[in-house]
C-alpha atoms as a PDB file:
ATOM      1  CA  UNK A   1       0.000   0.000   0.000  1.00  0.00           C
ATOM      2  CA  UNK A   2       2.086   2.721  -1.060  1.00  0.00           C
ATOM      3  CA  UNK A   3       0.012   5.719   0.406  1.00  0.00           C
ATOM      4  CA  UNK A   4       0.320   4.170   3.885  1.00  0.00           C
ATOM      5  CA  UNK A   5       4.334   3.407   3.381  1.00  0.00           C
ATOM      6  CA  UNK A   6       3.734  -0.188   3.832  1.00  0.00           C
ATOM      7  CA  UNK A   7       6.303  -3.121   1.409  1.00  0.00           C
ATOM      8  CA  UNK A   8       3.813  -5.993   0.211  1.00  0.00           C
ATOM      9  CA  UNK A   9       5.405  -7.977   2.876  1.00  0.00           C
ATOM     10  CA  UNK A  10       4.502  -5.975   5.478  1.00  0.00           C
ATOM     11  CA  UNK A  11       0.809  -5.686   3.857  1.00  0.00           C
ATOM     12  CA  UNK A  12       0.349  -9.238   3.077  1.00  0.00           C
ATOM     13  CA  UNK A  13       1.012  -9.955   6.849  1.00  0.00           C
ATOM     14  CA  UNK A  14      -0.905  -7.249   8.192  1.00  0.00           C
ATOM     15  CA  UNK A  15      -4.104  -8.483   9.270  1.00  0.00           C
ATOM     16  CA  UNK A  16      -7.367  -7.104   8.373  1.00  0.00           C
ATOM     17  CA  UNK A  17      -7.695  -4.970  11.738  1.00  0.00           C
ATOM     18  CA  UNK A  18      -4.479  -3.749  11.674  1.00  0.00           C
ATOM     19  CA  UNK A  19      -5.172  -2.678   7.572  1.00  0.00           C
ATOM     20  CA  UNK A  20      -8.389  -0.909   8.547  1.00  0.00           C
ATOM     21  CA  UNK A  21      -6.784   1.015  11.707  1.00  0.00           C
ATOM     22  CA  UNK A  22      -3.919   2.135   9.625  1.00  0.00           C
ATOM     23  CA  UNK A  23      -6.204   3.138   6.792  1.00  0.00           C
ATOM     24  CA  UNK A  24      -8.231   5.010   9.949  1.00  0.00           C
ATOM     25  CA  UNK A  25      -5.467   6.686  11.383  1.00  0.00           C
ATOM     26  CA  UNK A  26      -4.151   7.873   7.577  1.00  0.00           C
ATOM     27  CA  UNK A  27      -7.669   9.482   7.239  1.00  0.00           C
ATOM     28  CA  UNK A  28      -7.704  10.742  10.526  1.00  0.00           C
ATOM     29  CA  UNK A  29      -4.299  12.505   9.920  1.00  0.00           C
ATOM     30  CA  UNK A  30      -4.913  13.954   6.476  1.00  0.00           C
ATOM     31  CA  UNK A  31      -8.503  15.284   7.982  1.00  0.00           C
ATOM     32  CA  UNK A  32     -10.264  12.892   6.282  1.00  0.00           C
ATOM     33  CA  UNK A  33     -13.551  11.704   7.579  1.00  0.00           C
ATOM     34  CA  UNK A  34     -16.310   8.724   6.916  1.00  0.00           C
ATOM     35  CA  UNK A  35     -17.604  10.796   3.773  1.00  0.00           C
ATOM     36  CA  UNK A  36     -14.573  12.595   2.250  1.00  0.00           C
ATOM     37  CA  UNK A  37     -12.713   8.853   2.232  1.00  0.00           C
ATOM     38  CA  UNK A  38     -11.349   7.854  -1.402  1.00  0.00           C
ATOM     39  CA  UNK A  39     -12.179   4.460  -0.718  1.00  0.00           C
ATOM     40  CA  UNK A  40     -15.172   2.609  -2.568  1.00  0.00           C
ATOM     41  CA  UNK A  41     -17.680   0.096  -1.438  1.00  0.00           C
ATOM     42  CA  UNK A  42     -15.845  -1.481  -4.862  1.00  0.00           C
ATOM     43  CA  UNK A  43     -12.848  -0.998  -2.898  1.00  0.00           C
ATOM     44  CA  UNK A  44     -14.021  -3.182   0.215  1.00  0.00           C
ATOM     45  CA  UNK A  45     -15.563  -5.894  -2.161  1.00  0.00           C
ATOM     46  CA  UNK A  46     -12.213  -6.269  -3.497  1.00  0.00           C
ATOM     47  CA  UNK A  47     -10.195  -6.738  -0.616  1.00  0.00           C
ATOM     48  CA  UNK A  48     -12.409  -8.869   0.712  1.00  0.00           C
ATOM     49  CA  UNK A  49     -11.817 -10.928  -2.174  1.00  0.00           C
ATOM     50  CA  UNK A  50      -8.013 -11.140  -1.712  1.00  0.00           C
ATOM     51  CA  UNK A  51      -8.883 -12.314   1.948  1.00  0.00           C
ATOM     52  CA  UNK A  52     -10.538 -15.149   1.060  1.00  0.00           C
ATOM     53  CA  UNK A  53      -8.274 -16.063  -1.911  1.00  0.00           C
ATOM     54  CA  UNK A  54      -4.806 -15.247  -0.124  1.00  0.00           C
ATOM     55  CA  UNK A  55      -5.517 -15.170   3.677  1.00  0.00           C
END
């Protein structure tokens, strides 16, 4: 995830709380809320997706 810094690595072996808090703390620091968030329902469908296929 290159907005959030991360290697693949690091975000293949993340797991899906610690994705979703760093995603919340990298909208919470750039001032972005619920609404003003770039990512999609499409977004969420898709990396649930990858969850099931890759862990």
């Amino acid at each position: 995830m290159p907005v959030l810094g991360w290697t693949p690595d690091v975000f293949w072996k993340a797991s899906i709380r610690e994705l979703f808090a760093a995603m919340d703390g990298y909208n919470k620091a750039h001032g972005l809320g619920p609404d003003e968030s770039d990512i999609t329902e499409d977004d969420h469908v898709e990396l649930r997706d990858l969850v099931k296929r890759y862990g």
